[in-house]
C-alpha atoms as a PDB file:
ATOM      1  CA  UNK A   1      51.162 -37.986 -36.820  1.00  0.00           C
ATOM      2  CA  UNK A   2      47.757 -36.360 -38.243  1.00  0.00           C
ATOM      3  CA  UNK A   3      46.712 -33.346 -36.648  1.00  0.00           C
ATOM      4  CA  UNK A   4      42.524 -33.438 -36.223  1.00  0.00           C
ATOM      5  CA  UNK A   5      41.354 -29.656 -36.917  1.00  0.00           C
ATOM      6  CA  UNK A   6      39.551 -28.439 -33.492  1.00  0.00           C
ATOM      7  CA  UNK A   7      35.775 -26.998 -34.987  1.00  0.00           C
ATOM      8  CA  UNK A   8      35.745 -23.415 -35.586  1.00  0.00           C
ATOM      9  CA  UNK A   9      33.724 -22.680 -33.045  1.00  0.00           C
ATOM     10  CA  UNK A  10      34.332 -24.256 -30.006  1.00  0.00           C
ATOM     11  CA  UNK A  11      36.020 -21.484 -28.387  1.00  0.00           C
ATOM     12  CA  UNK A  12      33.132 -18.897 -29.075  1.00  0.00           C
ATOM     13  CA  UNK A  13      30.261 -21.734 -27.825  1.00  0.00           C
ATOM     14  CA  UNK A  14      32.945 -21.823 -24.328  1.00  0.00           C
ATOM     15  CA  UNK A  15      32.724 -17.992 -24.175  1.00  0.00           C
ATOM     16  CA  UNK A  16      29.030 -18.281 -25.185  1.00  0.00           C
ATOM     17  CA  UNK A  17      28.208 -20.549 -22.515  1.00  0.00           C
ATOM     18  CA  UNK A  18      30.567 -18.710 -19.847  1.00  0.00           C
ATOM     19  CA  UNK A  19      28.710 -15.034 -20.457  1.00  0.00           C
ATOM     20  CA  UNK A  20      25.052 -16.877 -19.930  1.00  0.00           C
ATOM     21  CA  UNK A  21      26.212 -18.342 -16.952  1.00  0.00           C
ATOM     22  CA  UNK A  22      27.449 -14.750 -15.646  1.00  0.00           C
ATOM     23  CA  UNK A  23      24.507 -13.476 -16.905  1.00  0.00           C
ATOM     24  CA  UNK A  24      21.934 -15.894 -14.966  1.00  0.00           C
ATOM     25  CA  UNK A  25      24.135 -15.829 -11.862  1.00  0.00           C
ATOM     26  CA  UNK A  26      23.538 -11.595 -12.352  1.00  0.00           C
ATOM     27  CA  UNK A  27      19.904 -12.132 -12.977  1.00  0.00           C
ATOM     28  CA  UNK A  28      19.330 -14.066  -9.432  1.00  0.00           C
ATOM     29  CA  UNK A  29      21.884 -12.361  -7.452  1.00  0.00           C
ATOM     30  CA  UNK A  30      19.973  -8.805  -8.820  1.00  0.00           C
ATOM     31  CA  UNK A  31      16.045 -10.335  -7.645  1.00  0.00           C
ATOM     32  CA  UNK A  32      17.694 -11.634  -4.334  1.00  0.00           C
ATOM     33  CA  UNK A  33      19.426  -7.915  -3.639  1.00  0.00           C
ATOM     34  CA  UNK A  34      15.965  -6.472  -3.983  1.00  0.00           C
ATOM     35  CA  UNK A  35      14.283  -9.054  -1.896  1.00  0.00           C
ATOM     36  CA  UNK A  36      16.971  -8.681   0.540  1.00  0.00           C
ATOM     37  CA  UNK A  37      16.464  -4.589   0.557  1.00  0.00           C
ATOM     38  CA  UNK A  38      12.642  -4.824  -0.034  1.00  0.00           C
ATOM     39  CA  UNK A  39      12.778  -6.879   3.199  1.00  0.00           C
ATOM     40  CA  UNK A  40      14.895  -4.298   5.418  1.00  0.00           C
ATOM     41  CA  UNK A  41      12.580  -1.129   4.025  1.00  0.00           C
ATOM     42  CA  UNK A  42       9.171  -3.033   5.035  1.00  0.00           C
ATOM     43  CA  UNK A  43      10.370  -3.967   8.381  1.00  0.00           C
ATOM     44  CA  UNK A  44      12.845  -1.045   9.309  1.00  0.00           C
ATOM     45  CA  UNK A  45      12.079   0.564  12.587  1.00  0.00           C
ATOM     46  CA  UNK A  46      10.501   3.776  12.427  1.00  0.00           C
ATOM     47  CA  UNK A  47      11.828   6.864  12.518  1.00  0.00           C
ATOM     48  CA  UNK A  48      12.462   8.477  16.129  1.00  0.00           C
ATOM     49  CA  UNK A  49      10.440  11.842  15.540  1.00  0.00           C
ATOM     50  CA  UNK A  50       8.410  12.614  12.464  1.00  0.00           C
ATOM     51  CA  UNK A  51       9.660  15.149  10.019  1.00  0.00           C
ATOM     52  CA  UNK A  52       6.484  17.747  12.074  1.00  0.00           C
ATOM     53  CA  UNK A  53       8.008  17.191  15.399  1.00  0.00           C
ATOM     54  CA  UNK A  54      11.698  17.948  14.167  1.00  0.00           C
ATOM     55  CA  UNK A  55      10.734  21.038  12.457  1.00  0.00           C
ATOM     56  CA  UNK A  56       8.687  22.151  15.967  1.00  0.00           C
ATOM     57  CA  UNK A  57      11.941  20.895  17.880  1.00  0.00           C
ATOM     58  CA  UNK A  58      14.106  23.432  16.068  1.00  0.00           C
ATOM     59  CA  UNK A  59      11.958  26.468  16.309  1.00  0.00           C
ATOM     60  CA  UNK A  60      11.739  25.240  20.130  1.00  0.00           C
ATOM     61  CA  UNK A  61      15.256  25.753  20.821  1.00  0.00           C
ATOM     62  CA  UNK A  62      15.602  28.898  18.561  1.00  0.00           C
ATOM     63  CA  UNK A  63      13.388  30.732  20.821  1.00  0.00           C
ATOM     64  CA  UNK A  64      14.574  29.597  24.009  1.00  0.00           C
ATOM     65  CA  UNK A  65      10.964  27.459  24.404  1.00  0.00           C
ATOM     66  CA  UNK A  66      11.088  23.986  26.198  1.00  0.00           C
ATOM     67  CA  UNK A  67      10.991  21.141  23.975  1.00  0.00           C
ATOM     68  CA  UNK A  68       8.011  18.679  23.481  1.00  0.00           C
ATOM     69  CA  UNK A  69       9.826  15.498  23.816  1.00  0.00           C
ATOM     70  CA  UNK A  70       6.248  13.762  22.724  1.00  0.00           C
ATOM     71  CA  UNK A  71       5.459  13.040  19.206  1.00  0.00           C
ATOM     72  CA  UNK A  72       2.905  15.315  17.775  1.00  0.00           C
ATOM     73  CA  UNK A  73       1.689  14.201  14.064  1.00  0.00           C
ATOM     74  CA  UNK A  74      -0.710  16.503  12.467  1.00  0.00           C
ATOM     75  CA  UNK A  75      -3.786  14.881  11.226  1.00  0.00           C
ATOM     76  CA  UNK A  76      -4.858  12.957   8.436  1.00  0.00           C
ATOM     77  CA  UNK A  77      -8.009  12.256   6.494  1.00  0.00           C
ATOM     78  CA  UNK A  78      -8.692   9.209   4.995  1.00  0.00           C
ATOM     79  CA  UNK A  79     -10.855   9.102   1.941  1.00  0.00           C
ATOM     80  CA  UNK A  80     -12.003   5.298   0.977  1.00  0.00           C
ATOM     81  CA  UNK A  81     -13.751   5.002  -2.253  1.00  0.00           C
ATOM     82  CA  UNK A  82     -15.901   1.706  -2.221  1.00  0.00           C
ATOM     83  CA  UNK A  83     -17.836  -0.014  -5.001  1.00  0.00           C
ATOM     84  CA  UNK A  84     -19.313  -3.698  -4.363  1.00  0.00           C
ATOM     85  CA  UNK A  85     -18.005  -5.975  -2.334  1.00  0.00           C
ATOM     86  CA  UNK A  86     -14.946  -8.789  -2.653  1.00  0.00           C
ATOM     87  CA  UNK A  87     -13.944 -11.699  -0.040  1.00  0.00           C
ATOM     88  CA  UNK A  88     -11.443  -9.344   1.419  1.00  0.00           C
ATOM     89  CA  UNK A  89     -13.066  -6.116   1.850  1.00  0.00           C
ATOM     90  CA  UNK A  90     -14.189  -6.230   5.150  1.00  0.00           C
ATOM     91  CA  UNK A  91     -10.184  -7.257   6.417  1.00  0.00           C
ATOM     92  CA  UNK A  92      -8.651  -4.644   4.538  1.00  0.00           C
ATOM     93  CA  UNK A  93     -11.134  -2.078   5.889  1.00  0.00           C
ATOM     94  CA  UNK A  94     -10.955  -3.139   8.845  1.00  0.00           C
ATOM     95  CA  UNK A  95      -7.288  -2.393   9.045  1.00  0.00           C
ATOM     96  CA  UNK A  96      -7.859   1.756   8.853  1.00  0.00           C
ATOM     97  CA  UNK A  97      -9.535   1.338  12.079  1.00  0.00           C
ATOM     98  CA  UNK A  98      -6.611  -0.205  14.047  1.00  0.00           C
ATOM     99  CA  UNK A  99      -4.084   1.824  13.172  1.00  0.00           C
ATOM    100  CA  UNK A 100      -1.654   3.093  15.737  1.00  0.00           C
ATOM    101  CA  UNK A 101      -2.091   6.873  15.094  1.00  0.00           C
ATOM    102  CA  UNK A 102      -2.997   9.242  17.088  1.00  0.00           C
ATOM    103  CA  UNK A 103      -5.279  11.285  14.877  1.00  0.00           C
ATOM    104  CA  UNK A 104      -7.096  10.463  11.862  1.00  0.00           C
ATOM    105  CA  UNK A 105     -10.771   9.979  10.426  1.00  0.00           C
ATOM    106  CA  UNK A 106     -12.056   7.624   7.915  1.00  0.00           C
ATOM    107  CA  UNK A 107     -14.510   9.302   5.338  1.00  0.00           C
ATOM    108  CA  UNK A 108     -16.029   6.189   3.474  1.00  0.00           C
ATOM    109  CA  UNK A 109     -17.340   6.883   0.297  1.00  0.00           C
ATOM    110  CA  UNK A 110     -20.437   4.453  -1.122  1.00  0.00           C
ATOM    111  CA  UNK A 111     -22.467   5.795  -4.470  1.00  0.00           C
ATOM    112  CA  UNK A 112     -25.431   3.534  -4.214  1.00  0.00           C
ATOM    113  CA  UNK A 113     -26.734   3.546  -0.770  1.00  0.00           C
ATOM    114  CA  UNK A 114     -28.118   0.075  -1.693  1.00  0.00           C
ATOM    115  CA  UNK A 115     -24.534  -1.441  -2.431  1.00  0.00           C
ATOM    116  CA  UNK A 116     -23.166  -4.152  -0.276  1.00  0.00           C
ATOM    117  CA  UNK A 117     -20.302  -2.022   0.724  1.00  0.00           C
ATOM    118  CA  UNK A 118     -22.351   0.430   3.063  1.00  0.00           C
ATOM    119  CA  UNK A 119     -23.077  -2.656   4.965  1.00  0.00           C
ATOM    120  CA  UNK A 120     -19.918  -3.545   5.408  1.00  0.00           C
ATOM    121  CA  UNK A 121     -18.984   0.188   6.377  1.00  0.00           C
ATOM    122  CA  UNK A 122     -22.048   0.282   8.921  1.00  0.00           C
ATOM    123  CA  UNK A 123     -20.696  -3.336  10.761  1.00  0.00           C
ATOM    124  CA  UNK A 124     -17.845  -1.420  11.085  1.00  0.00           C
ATOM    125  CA  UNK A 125     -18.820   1.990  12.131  1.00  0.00           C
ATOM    126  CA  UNK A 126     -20.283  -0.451  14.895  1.00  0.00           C
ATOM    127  CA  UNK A 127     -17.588  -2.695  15.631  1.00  0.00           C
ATOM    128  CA  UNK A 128     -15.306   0.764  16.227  1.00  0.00           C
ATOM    129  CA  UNK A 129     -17.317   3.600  17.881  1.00  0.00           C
ATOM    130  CA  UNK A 130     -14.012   4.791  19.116  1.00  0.00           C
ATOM    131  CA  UNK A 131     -12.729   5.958  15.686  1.00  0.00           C
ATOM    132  CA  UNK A 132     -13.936   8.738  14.308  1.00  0.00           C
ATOM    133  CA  UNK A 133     -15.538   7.851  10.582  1.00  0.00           C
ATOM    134  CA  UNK A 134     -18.065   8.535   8.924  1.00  0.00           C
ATOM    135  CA  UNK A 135     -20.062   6.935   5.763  1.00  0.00           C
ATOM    136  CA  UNK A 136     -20.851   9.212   2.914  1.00  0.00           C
ATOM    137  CA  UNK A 137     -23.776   8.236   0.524  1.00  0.00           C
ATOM    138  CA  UNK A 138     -24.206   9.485  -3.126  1.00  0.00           C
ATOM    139  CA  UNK A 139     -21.108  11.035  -4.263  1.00  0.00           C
ATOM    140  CA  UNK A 140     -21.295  14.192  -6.383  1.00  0.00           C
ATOM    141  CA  UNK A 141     -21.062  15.063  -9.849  1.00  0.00           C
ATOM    142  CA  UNK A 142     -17.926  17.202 -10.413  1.00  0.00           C
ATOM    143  CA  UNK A 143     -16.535  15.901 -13.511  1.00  0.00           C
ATOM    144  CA  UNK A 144     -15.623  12.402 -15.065  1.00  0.00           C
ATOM    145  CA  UNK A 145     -14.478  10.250 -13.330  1.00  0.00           C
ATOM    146  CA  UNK A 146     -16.538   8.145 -10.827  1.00  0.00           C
ATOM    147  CA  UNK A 147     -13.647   7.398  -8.240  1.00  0.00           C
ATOM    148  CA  UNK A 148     -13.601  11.737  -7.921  1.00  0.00           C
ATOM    149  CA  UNK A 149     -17.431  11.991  -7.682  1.00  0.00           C
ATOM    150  CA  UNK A 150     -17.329   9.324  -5.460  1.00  0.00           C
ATOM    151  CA  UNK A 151     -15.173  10.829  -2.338  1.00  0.00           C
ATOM    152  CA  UNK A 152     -15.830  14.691  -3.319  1.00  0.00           C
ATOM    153  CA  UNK A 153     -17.999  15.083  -0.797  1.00  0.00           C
ATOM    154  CA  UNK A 154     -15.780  12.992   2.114  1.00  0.00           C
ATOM    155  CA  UNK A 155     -12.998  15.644   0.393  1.00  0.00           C
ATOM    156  CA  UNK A 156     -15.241  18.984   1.406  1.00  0.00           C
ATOM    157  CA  UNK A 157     -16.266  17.709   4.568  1.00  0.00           C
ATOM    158  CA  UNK A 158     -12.657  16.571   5.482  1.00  0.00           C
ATOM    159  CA  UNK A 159     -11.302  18.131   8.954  1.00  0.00           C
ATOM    160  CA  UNK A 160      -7.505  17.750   8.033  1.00  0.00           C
ATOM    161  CA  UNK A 161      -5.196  18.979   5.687  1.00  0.00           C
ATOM    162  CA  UNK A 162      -3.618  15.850   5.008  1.00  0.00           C
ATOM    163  CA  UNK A 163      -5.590  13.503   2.594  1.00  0.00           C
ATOM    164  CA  UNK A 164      -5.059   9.678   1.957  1.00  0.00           C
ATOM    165  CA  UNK A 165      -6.988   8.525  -0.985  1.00  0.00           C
ATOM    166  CA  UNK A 166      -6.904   4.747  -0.431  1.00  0.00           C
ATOM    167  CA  UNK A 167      -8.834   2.320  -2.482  1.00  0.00           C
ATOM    168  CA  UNK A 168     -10.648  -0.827  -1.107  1.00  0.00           C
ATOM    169  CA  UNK A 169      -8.123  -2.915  -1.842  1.00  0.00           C
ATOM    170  CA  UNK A 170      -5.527  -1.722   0.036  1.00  0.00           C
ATOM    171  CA  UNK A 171      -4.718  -3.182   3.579  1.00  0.00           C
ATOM    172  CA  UNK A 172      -2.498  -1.074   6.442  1.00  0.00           C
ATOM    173  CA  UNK A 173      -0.163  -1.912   9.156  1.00  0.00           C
ATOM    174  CA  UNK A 174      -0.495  -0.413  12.071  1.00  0.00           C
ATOM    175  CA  UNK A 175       2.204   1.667  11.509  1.00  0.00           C
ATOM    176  CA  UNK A 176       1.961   2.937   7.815  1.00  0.00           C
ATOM    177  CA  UNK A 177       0.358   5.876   8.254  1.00  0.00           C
ATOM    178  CA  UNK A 178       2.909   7.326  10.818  1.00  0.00           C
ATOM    179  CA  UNK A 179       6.026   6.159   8.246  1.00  0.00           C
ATOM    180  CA  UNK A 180       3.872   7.707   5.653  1.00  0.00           C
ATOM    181  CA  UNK A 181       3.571  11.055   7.105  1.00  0.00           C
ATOM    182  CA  UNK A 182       7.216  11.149   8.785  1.00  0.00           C
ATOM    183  CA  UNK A 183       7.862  11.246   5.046  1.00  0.00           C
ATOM    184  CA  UNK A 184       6.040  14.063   4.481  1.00  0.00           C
ATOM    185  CA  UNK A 185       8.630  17.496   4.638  1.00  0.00           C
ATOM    186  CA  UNK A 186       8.190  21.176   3.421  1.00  0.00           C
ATOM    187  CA  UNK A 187       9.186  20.285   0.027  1.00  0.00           C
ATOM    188  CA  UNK A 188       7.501  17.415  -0.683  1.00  0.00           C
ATOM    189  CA  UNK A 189       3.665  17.568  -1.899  1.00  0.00           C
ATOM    190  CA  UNK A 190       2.704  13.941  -2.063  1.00  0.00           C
ATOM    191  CA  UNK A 191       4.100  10.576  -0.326  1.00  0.00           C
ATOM    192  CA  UNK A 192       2.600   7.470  -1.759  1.00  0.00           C
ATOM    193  CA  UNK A 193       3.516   3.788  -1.043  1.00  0.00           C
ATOM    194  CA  UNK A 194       4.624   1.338  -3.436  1.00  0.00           C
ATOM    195  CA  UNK A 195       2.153  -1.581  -3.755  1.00  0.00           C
ATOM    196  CA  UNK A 196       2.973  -4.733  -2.148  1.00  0.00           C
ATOM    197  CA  UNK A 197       1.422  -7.941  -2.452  1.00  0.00           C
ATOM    198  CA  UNK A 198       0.205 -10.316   0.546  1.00  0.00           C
ATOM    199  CA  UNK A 199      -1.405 -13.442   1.206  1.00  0.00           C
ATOM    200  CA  UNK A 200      -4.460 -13.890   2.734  1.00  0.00           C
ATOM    201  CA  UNK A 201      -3.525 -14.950   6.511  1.00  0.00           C
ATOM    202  CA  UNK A 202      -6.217 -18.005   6.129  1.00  0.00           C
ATOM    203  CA  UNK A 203      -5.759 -18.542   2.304  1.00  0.00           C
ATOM    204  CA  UNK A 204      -3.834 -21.943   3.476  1.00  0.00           C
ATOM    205  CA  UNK A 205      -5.815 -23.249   6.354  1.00  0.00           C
ATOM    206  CA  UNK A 206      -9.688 -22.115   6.035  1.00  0.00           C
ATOM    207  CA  UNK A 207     -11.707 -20.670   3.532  1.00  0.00           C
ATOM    208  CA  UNK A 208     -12.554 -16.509   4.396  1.00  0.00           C
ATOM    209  CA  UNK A 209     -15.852 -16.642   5.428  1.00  0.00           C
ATOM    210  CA  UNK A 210     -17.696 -12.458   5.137  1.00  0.00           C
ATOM    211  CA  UNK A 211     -19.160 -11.335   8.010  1.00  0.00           C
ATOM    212  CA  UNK A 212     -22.361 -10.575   6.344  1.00  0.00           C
ATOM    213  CA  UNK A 213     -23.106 -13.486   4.117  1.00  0.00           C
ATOM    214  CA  UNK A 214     -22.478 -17.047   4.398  1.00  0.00           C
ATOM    215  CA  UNK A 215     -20.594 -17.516   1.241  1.00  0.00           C
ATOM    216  CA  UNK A 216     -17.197 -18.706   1.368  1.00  0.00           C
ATOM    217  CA  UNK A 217     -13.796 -18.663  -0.645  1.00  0.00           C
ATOM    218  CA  UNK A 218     -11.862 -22.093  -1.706  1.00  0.00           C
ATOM    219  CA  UNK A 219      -8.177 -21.503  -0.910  1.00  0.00           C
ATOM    220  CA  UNK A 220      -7.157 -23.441  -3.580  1.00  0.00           C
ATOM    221  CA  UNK A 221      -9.041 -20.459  -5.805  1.00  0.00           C
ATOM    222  CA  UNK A 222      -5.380 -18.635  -4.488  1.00  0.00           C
ATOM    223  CA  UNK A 223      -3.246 -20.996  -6.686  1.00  0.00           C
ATOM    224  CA  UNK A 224      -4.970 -20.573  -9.764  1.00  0.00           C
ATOM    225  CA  UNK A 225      -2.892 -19.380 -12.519  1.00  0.00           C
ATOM    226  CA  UNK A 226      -4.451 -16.212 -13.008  1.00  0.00           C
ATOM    227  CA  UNK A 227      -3.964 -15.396  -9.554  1.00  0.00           C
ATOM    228  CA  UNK A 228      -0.297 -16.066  -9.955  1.00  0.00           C
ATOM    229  CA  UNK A 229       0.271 -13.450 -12.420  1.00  0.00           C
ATOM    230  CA  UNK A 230      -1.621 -10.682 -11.032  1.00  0.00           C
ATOM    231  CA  UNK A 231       0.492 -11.633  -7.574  1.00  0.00           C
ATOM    232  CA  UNK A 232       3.618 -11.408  -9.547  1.00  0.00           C
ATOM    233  CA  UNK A 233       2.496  -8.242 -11.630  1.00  0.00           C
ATOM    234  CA  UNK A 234       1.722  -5.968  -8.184  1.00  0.00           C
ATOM    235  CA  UNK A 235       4.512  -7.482  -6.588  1.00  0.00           C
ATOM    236  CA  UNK A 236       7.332  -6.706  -9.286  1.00  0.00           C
ATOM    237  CA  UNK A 237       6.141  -5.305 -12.425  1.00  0.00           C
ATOM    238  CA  UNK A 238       3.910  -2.585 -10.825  1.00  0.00           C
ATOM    239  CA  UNK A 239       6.361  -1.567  -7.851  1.00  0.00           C
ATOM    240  CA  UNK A 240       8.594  -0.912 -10.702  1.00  0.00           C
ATOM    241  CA  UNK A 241       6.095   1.265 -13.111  1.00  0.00           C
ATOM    242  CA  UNK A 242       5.516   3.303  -9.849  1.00  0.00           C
ATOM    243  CA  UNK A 243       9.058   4.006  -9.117  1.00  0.00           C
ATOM    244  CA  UNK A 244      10.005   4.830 -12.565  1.00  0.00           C
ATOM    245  CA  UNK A 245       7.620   7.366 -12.569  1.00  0.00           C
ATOM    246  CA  UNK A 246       8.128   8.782  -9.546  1.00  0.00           C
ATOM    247  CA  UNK A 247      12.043   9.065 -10.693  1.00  0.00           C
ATOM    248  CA  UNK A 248      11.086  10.680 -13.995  1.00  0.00           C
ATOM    249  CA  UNK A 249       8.374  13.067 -13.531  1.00  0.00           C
ATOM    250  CA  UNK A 250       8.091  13.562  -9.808  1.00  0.00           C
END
């Protein structure tokens, strides 16, 4: 009988083969953890008392004084630096007037009192006389940077000590600013949200139509390639950057 020699490296290509597999059943079972945890922080139920109340709770019952079982948040001033206008300004702007919060203003900030942008602030200051905002023309030179010269006046003329610096392309739940500042404590200076990528709610059925022009967006625009990426850059890529950081410096 005549023995055929095994090749030399069939065991290593086995254990090759064995520690990809592991490796790509890591890989997904990593990306579906975070989905699964991304998933229970973006739709966890708020907080029972903001970080404020608590602290007024406590020196409540150290001196004896009845407790204010009501919520009382502290408020907030929202600065919102705007330069031209994009398909979905007017929906993300709109969403800082709908918010479920019982006191806030919204300082809009416009350079050019000819940009597009003041229009879409005035519709707005319209459509919402409720809410208290205001629309700030010109900006100031301070320094720099054009975002800063931008809201440094909104900044002087803001009634709260809590700023949000929010750029236009940032949309709100109605609920973000409360989980934002139940966040806030007496050691912590700044709370800041992790971006997070969404769809267009008609990007599948009907183009976005702006109130103030007749020009309209093809929803098949959303499914170009380059749209892709930057969807997958804010969504992973970014969230990450802004975490690291916050884990290294902060």
């Amino acid at each position: 009988m005549q023995l055929i020699p095994q090749p030399m490296f069939a065991d290593y290509d086995i254990l090759l083969a064995c520690g990809l597999l592991i490796f790509w059943c890591g890989y997904w079972l990593v990306h579906i953890c975070a989905i699964c945890y991304g998933k229970y922080k973006l739709y966890r139920k708020p907080k029972p008392e903001s970080s404020v109340q608590s602290i007024q709770s406590l020196v409540s019952l150290e001196h004896g004084l009845p407790r204010n079982t009501k919520k009382q948040y502290p408020g907030v001033s929202i600065l919102k630096p705007l330069l031209g206008v994009d398909p979905n300004l007017f929906v993300n702007l709109s969403s800082y007037f709908q918010m479920e919060y019982p006191t806030y203003e919204v300082l809009i900030c416009v350079v050019d009192q000819n940009d597009p942008a003041a229009m879409v602030a005035n519709r707005l200051l319209e459509m919402y006389p409720s809410v208290d905002a205001r629309l700030f023309l010109g900006g100031s030179q301070v320094g720099v940077n054009p975002k800063i010269n931008n809201v440094h006046a909104a900044y002087q003329a803001a009634k709260y000590s809590l700023i949000l610096i929010s750029d236009s392309s940032i949309k709100m739940k109605k609920d973000t600013l409360s989980d934002m500042v139940d966040n806030m404590a007496d050691d912590v200076a700044i709370v800041h949200q992790v971006p997070f990528t969404c769809d267009r709610i008609d990007n599948r059925t009907e183009p976005m139509t702006s109130p103030l022009s007749n020009n309209t967006t093809d929803p098949s625009s959303f499914l170009k390639l380059d749209g892709k990426v930057e969807y997958q850059y804010q969504t992973r890529k970014q969230r990450r950057f802004v975490a690291t950081l916050e884990k290294v410096i902060l």
